[in-house]
Each structure stands twice: as structure tokens, then as C-alpha cells.
PDB file of N, CA and C in Angstrom:
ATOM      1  N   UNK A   1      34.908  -1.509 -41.405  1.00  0.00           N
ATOM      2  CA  UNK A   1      34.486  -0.417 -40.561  1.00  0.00           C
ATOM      3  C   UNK A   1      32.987  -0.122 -40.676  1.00  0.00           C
ATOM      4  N   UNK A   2      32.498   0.182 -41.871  1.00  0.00           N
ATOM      5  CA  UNK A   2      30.993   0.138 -42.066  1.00  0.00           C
ATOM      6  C   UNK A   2      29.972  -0.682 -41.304  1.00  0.00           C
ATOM      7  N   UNK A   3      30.461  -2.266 -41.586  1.00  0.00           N
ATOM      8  CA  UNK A   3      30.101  -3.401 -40.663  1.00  0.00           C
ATOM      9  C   UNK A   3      29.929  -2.715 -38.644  1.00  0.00           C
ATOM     10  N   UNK A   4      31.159  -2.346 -38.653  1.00  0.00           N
ATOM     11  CA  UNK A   4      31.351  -1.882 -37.357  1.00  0.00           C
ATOM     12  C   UNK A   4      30.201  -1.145 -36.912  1.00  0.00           C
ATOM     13  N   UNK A   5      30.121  -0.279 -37.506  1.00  0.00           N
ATOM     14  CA  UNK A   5      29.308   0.932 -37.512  1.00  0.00           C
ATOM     15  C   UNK A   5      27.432   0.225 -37.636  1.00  0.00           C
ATOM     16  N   UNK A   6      27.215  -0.004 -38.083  1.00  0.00           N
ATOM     17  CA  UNK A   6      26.397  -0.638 -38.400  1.00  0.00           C
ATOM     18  C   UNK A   6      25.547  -1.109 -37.180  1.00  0.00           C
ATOM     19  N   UNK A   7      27.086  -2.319 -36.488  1.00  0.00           N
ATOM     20  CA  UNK A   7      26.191  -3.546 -35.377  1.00  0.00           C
ATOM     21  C   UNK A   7      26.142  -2.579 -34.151  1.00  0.00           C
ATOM     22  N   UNK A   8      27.328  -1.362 -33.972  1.00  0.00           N
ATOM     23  CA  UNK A   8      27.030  -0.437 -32.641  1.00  0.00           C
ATOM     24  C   UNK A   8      25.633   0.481 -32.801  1.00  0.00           C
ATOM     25  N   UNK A   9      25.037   0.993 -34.245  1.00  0.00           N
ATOM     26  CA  UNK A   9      24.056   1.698 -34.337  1.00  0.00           C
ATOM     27  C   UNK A   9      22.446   0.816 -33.704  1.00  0.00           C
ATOM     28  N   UNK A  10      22.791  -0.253 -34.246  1.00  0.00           N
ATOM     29  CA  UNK A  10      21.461  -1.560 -33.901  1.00  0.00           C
ATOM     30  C   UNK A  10      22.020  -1.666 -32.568  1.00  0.00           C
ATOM     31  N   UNK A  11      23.053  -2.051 -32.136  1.00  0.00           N
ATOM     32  CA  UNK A  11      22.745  -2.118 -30.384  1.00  0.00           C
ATOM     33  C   UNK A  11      22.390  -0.830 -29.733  1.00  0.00           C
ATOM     34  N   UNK A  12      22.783  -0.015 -30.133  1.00  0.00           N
ATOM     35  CA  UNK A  12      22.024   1.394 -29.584  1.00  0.00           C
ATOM     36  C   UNK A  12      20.809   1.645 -29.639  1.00  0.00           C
ATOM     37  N   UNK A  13      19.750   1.522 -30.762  1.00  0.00           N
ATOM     38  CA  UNK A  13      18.560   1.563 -31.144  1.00  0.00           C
ATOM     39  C   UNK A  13      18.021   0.166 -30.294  1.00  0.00           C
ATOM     40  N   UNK A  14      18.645  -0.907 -29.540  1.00  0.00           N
ATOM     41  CA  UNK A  14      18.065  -2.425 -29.231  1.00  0.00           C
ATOM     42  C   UNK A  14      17.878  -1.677 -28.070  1.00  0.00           C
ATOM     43  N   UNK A  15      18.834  -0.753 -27.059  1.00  0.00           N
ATOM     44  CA  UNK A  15      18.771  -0.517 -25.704  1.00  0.00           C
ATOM     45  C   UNK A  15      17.796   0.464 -25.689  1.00  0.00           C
ATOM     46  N   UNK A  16      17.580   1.705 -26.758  1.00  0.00           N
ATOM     47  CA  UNK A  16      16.530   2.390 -26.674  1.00  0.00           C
ATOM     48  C   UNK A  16      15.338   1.739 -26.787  1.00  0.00           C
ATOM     49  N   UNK A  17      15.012   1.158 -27.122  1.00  0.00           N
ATOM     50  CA  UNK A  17      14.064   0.108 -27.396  1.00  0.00           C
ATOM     51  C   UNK A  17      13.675  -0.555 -26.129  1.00  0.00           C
ATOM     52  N   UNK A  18      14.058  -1.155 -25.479  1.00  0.00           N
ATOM     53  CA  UNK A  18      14.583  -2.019 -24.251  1.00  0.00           C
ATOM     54  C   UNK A  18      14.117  -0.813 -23.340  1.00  0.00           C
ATOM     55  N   UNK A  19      14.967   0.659 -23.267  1.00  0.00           N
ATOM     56  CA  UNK A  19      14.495   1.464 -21.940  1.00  0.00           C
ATOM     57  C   UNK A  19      13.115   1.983 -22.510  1.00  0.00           C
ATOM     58  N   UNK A  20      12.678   1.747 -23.385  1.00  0.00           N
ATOM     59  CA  UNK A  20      10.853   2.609 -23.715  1.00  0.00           C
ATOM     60  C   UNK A  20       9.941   1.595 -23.473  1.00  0.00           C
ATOM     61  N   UNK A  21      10.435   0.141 -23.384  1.00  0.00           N
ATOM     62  CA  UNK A  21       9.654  -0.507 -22.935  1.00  0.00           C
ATOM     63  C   UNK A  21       9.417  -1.199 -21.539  1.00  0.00           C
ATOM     64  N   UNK A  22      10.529  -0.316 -21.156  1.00  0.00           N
ATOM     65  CA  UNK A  22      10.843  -0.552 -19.285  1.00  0.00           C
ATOM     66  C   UNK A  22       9.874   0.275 -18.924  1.00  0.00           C
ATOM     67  N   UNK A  23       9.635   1.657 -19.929  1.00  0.00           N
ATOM     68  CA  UNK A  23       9.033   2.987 -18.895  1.00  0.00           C
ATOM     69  C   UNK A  23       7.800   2.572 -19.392  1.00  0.00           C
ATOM     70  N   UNK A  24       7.122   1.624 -20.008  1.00  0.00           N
ATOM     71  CA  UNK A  24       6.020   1.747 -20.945  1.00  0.00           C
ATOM     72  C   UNK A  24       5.183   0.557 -19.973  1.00  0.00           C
ATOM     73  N   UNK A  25       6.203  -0.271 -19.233  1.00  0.00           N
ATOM     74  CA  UNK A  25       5.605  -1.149 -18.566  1.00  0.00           C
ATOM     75  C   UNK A  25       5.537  -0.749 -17.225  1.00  0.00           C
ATOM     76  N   UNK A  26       6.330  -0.007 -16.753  1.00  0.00           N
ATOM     77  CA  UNK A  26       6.090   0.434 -15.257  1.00  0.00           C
ATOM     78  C   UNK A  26       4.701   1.195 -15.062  1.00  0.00           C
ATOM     79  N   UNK A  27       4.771   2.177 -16.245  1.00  0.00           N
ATOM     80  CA  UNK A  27       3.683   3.672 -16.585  1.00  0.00           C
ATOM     81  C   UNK A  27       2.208   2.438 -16.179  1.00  0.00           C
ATOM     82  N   UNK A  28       2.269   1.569 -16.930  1.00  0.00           N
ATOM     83  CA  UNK A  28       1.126   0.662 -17.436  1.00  0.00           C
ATOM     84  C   UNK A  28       0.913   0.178 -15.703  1.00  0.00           C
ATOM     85  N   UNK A  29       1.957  -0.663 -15.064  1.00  0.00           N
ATOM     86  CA  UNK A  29       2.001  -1.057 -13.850  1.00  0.00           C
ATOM     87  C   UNK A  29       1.420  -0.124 -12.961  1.00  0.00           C
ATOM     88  N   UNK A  30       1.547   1.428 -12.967  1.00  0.00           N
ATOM     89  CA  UNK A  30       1.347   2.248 -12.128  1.00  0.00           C
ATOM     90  C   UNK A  30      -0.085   2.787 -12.453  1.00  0.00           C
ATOM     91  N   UNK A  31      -1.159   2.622 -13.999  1.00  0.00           N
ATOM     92  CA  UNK A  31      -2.084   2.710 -13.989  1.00  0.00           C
ATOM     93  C   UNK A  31      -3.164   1.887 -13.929  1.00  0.00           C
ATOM     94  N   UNK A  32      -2.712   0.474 -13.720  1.00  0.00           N
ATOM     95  CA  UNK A  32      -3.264  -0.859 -13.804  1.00  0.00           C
ATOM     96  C   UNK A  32      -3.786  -0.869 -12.091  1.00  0.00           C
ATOM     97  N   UNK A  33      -2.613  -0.314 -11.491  1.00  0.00           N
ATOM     98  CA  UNK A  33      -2.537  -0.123  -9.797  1.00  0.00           C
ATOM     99  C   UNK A  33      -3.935   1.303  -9.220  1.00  0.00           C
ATOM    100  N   UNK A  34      -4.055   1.987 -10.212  1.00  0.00           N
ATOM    101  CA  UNK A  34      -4.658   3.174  -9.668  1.00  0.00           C
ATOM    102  C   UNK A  34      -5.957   2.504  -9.922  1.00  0.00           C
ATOM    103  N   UNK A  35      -6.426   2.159 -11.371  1.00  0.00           N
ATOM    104  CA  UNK A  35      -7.645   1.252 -11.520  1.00  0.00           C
ATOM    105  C   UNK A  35      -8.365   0.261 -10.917  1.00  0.00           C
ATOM    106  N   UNK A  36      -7.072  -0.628 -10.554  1.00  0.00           N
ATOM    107  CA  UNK A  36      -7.759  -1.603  -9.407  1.00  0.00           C
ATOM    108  C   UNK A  36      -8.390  -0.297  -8.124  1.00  0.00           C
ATOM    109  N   UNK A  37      -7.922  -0.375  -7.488  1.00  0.00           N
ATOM    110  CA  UNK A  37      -8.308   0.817  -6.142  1.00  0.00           C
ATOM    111  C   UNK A  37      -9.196   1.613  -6.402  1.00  0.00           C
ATOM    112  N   UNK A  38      -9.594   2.223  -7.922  1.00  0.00           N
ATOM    113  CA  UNK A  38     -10.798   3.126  -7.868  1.00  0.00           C
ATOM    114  C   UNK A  38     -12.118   2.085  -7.974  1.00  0.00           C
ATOM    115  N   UNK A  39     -11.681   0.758  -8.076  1.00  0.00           N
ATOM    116  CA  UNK A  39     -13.149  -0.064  -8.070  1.00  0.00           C
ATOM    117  C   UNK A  39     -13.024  -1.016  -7.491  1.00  0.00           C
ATOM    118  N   UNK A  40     -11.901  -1.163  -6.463  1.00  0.00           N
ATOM    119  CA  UNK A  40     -11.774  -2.388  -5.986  1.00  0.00           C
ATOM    120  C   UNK A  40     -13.156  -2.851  -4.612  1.00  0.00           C
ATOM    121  N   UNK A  41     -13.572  -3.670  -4.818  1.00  0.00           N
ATOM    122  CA  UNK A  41     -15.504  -3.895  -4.247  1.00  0.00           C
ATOM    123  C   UNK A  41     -14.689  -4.238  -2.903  1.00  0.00           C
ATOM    124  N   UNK A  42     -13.540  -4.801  -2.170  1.00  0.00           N
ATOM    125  CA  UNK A  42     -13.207  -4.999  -1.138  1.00  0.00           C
ATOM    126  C   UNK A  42     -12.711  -3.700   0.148  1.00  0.00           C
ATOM    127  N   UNK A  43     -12.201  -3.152  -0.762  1.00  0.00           N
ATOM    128  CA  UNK A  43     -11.244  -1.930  -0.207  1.00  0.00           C
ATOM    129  C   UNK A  43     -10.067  -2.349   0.060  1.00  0.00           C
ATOM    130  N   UNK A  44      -9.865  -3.591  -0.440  1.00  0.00           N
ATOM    131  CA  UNK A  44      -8.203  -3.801  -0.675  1.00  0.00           C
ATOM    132  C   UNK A  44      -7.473  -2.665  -1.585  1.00  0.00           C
ATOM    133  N   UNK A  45      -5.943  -2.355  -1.424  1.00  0.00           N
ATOM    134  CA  UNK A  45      -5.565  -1.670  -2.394  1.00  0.00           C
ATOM    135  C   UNK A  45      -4.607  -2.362  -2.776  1.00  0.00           C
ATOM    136  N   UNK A  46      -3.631  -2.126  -4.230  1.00  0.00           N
ATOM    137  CA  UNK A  46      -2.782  -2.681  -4.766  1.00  0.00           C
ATOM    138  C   UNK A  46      -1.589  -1.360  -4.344  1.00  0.00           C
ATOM    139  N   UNK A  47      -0.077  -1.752  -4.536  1.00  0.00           N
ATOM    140  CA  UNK A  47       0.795  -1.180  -4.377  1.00  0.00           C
ATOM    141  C   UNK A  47       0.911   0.133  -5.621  1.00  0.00           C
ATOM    142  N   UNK A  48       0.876   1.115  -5.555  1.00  0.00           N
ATOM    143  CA  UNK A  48       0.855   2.351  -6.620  1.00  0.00           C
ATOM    144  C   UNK A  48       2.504   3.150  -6.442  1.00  0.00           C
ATOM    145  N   UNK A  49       3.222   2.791  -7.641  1.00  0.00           N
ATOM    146  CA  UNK A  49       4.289   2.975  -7.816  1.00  0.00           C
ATOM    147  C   UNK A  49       4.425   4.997  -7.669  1.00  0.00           C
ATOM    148  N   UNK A  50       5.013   5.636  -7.209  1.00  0.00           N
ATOM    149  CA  UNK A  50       5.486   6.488  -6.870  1.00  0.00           C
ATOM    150  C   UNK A  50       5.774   7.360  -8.407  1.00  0.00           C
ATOM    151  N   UNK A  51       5.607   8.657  -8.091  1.00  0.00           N
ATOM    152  CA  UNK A  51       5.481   9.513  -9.833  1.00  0.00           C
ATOM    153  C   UNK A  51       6.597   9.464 -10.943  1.00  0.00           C
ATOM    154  N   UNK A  52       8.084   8.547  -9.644  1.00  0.00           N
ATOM    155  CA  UNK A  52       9.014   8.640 -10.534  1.00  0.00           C
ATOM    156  C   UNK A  52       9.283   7.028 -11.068  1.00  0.00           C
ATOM    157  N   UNK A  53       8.215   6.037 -10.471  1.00  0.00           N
ATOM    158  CA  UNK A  53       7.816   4.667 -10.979  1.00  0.00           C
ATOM    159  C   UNK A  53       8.754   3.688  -9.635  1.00  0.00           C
ATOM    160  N   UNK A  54       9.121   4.822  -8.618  1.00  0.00           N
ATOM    161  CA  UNK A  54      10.030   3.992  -7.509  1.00  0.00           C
ATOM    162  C   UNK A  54       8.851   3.285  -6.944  1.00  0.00           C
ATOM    163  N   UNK A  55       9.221   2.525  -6.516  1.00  0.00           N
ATOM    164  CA  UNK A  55       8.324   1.327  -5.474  1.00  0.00           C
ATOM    165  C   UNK A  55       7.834   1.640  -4.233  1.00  0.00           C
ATOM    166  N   UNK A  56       7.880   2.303  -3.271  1.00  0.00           N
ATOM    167  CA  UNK A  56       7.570   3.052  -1.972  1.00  0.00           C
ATOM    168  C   UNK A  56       7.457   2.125  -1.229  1.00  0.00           C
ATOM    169  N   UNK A  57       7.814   0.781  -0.942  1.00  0.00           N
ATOM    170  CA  UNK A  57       7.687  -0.233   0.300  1.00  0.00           C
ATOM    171  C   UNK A  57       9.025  -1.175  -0.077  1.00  0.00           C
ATOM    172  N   UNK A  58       9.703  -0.251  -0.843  1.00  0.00           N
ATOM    173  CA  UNK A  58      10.906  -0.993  -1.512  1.00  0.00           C
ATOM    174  C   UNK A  58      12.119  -0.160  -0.600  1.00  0.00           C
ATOM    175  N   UNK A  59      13.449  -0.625  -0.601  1.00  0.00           N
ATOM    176  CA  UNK A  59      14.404   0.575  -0.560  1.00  0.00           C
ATOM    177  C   UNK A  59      15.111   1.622  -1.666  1.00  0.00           C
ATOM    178  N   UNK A  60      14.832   2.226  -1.846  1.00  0.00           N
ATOM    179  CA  UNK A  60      15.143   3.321  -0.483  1.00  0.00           C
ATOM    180  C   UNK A  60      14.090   3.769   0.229  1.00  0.00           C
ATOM    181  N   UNK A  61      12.664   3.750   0.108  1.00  0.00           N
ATOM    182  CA  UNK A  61      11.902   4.201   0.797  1.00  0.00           C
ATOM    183  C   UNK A  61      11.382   3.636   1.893  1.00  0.00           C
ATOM    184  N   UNK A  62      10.827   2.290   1.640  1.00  0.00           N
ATOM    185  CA  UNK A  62      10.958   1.598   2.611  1.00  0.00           C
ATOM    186  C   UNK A  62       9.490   2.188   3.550  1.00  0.00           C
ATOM    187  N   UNK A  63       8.398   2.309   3.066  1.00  0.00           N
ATOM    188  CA  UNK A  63       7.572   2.915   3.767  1.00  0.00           C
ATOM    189  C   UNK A  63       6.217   1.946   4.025  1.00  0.00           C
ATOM    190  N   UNK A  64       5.392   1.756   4.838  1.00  0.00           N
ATOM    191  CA  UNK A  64       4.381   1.040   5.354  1.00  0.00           C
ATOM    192  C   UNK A  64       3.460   0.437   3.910  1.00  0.00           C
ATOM    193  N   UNK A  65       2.818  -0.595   3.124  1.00  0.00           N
ATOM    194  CA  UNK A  65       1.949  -0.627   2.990  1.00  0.00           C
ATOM    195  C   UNK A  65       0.932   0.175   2.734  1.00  0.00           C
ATOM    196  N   UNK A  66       0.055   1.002   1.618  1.00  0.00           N
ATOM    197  CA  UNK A  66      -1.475   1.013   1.613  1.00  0.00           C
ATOM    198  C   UNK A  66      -1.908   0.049   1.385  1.00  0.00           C
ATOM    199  N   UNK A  67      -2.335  -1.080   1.458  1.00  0.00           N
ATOM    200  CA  UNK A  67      -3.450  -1.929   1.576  1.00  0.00           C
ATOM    201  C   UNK A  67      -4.266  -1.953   1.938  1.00  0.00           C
ATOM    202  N   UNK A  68      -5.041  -0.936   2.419  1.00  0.00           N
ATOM    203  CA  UNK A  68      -6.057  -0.458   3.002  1.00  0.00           C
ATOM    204  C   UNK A  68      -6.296   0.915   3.356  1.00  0.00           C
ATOM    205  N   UNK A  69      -7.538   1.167   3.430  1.00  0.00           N
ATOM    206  CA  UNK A  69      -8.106   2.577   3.822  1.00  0.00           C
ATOM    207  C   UNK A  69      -7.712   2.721   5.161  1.00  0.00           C
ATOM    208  N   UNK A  70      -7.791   1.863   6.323  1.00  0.00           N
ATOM    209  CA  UNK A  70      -6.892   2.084   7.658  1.00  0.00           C
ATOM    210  C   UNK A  70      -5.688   2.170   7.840  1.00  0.00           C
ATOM    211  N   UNK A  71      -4.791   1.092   6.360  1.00  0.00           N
ATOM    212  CA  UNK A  71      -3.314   1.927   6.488  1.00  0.00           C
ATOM    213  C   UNK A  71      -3.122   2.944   6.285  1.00  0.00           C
ATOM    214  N   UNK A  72      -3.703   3.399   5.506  1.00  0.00           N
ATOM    215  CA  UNK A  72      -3.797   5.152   4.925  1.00  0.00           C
ATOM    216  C   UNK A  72      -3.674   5.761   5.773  1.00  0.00           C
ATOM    217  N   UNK A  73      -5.318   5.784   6.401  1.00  0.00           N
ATOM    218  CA  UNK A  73      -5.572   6.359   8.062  1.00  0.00           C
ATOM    219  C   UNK A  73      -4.506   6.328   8.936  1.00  0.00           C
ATOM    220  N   UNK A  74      -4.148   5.371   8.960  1.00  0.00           N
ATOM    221  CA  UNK A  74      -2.918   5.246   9.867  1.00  0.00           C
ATOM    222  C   UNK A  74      -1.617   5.292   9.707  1.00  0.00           C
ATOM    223  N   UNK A  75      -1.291   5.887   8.700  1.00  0.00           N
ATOM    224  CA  UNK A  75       0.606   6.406   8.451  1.00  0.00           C
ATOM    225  C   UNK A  75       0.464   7.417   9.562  1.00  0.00           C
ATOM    226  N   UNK A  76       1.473   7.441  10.376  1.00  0.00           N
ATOM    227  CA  UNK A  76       2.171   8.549  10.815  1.00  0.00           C
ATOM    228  C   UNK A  76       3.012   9.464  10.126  1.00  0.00           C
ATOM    229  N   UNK A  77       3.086  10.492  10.747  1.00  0.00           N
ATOM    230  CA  UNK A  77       3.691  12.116   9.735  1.00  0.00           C
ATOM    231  C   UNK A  77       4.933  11.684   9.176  1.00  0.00           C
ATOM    232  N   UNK A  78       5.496  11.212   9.345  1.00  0.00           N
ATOM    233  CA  UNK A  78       6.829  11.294   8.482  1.00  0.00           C
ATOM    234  C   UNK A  78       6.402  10.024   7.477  1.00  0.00           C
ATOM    235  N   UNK A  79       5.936   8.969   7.406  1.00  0.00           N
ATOM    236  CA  UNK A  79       5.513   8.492   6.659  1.00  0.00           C
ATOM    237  C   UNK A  79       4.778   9.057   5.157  1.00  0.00           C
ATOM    238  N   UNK A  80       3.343   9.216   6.021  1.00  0.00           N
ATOM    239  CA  UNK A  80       2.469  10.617   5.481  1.00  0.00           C
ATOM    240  C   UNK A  80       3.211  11.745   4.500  1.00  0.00           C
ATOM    241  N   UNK A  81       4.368  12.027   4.546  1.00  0.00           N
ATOM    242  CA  UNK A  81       4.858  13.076   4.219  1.00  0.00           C
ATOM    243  C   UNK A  81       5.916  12.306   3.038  1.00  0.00           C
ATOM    244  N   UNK A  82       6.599  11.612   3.773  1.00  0.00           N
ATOM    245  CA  UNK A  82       7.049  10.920   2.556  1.00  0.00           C
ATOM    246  C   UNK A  82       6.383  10.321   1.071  1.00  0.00           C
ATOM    247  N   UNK A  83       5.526   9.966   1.758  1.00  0.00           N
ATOM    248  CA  UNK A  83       4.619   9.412   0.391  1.00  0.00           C
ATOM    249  C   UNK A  83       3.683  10.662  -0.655  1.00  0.00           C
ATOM    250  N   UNK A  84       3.290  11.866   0.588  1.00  0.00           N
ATOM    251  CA  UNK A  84       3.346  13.281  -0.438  1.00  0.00           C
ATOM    252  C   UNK A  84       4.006  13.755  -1.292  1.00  0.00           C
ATOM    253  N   UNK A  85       5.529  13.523  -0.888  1.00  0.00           N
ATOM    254  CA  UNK A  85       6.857  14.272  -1.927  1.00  0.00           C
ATOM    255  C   UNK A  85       7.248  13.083  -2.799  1.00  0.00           C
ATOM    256  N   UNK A  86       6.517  11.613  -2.668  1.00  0.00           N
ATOM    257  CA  UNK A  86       6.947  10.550  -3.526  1.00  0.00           C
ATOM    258  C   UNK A  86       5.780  10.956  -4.728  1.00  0.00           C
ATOM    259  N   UNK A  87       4.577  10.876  -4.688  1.00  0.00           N
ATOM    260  CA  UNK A  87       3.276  11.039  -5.506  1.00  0.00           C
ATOM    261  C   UNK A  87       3.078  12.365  -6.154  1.00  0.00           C
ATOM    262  N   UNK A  88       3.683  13.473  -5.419  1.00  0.00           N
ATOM    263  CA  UNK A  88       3.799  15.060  -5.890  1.00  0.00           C
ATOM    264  C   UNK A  88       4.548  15.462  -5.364  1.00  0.00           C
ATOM    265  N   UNK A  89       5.996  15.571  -6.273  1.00  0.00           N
ATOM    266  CA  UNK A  89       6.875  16.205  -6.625  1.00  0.00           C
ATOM    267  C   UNK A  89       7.598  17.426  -6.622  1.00  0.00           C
ATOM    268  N   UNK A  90       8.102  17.499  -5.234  1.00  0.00           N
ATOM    269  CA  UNK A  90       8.056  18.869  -5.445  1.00  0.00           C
ATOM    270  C   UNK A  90       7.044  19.513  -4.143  1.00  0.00           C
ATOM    271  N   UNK A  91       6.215  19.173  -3.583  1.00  0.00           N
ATOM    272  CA  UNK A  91       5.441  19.072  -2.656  1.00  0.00           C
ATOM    273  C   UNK A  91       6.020  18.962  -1.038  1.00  0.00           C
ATOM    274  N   UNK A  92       5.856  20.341  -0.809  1.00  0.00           N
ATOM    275  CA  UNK A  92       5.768  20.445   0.714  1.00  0.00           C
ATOM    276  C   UNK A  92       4.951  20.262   1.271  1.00  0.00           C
ATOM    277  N   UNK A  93       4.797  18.728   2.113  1.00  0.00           N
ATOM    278  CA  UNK A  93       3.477  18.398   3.213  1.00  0.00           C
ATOM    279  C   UNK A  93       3.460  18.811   4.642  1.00  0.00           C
ATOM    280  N   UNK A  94       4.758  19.424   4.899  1.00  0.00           N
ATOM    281  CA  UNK A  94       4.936  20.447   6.236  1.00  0.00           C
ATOM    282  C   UNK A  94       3.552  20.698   6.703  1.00  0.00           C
ATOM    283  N   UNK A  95       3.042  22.033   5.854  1.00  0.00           N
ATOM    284  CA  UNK A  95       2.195  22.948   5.851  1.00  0.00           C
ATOM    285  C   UNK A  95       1.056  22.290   5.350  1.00  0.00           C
ATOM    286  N   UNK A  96       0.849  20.957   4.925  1.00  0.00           N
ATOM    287  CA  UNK A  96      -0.495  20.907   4.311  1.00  0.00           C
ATOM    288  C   UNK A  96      -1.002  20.294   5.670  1.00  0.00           C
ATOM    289  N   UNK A  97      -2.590  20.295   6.379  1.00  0.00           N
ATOM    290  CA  UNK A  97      -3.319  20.083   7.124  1.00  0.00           C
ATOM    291  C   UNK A  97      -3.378  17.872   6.653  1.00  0.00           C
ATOM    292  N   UNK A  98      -3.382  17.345   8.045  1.00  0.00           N
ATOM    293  CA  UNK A  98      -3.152  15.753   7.886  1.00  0.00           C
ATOM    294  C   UNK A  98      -4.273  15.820   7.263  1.00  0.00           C
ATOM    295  N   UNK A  99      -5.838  15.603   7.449  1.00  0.00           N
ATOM    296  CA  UNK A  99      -6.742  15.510   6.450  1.00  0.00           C
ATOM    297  C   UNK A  99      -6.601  15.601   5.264  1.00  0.00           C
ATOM    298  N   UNK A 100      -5.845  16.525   4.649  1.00  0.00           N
ATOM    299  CA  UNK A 100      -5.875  17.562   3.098  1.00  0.00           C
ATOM    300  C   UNK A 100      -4.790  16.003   3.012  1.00  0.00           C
ATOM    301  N   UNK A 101      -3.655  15.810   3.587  1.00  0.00           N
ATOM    302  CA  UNK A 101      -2.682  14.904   3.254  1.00  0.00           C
ATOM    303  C   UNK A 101      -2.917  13.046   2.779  1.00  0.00           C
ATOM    304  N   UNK A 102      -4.113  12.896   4.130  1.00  0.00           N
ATOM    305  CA  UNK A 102      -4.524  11.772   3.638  1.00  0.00           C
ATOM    306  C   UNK A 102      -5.445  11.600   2.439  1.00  0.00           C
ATOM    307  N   UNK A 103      -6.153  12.870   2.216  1.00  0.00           N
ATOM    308  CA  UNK A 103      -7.312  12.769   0.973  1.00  0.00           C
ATOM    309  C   UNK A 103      -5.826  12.959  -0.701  1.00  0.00           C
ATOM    310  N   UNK A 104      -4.577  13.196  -0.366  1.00  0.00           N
ATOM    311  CA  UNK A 104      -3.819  13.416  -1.881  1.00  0.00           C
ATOM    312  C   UNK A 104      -3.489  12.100  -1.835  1.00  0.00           C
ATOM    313  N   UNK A 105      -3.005  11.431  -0.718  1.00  0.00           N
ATOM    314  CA  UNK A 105      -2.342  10.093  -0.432  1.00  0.00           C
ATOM    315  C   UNK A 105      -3.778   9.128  -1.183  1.00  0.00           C
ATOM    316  N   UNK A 106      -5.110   9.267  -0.853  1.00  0.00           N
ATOM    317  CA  UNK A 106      -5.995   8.352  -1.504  1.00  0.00           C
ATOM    318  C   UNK A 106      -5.945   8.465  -2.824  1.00  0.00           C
ATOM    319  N   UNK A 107      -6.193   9.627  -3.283  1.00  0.00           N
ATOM    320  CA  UNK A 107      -6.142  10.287  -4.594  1.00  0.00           C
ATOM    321  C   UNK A 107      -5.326   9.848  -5.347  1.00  0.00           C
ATOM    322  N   UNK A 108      -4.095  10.042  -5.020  1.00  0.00           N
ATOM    323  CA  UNK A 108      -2.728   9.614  -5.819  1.00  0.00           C
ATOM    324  C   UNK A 108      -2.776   8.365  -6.117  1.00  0.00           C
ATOM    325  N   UNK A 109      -3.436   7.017  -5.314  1.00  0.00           N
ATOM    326  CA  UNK A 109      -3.465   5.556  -5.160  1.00  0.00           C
ATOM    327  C   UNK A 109      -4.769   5.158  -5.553  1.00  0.00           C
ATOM    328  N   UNK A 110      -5.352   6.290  -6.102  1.00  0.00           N
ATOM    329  CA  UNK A 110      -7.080   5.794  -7.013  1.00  0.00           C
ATOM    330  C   UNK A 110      -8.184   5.527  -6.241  1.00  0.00           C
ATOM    331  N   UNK A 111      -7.788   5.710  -5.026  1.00  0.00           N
ATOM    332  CA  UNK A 111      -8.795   5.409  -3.484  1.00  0.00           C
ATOM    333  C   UNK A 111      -9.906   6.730  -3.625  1.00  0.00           C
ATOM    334  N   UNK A 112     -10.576   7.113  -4.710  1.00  0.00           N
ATOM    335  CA  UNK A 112     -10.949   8.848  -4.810  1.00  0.00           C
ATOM    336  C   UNK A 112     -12.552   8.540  -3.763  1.00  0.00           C
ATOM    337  N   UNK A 113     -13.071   7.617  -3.869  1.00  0.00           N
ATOM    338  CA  UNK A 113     -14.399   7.298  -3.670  1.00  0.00           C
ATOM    339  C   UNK A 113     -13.734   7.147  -1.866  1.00  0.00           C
ATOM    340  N   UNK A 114     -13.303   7.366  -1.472  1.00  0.00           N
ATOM    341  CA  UNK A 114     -12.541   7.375   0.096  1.00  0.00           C
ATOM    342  C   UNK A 114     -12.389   8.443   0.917  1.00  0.00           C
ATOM    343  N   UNK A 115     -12.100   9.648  -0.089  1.00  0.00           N
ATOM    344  CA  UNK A 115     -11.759  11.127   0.126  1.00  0.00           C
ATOM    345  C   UNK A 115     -12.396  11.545   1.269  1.00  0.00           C
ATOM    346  N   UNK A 116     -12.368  12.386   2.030  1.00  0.00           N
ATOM    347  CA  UNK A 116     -13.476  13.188   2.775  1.00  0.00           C
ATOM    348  C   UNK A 116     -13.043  14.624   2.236  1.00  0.00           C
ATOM    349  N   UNK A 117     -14.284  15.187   2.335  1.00  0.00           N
ATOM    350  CA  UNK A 117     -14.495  16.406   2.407  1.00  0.00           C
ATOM    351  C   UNK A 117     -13.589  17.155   3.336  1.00  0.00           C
TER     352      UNK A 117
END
């Protein structure tokens, strides 16, 4: 029984192990993504995983591409809005003005040098 006890405690501690280094690599993925974009010399952007590390051009979301400062520009509102409540949480983009929306959408994706006033 001890034995028993033992090999279920190490597989428990193997999977904790296993999920801290799932969140440790996404976290990393999602700041590796913001970095490229705050210096990228092209204005290409890389894909910036969503606050809860979901994918946003994946399903369930399933939403356009940033790869660019003109995709940005160019989401339409429900898009636009989706990717507000994906990046900030909790966030009603109803009421926020499209400008104010596209400058959180750059922000959130490291595009800061893009912003307008």
C-alpha cells in the first residue's frame, strides 16, 4: 500500500509539473508575441494569444488576423469587440469610441508605437 501511495503522489506532482509548464510556455509565447510587434522594423505583427492564452484566429473565436496595422484598421465592430473582451476581460467595447478600441487592440498586441492620439 505505501508503494501505492507513493507512485499516485509522483504522478500527481508529474501532472502539476506538466500544467506549470504548459502555462509557463504559453505566458512566454504570449510575451515573445508582444515583443516582436513593439519592434518589429516591418510592421508585420505576430499572432498575440488572448489574456486567457486562447488563440483568437483559432476556434472558438475564429477571428481575422492582426498581421498588420491595416488589419487592425480594418476589423469590423463585432470583430473589434471581440478581440476587446478577449485582451480585457471583463470589458465592455459597446460604449468605448472605435478609435479608443483600435488604439487597446494595438496596445494589447505591442503595436504601442501605432497608437493615435
Amino acid at each position: 500500500m505505501p508503494h501505492e501511495s507513493l507512485v499516485l503522489l509522483r504522478t500527481v506532482r508529474l501532472h502539476l509539473v506538466r500544467e506549470d509548464l504548459g502555462k509557463e510556455a504559453r505566458c512566454s509565447r504570449r510575451l515573445a508575441a508582444i515583443a516582436w510587434n513593439s519592434s518589429s522594423p516591418s510592421g508585420a505583427f505576430e499572432s498575440v494569444p488572448f489574456a486567457n492564452f486562447d488563440d483568437p484566429v483559432t476556434a472558438p473565436h475564429n477571428l481575422p488576423s492582426l498581421h498588420s496595422l491595416d488589419a487592425v484598421n480594418g476589423l469590423e465592430d463585432e470583430p473589434l469587440r471581440a478581440y476587446i473582451s478577449g485582451y480585457y476581460p471583463g470589458t465592455e467595447a459597446a460604449n468605448i469610441p472605435r478609435a479608443q478600441c483600435i488604439n487597446l487592440v494595438l496596445t494589447a498586441i505591442g503595436a504601442f508605437k501605432h497608437t493615435r492620439v
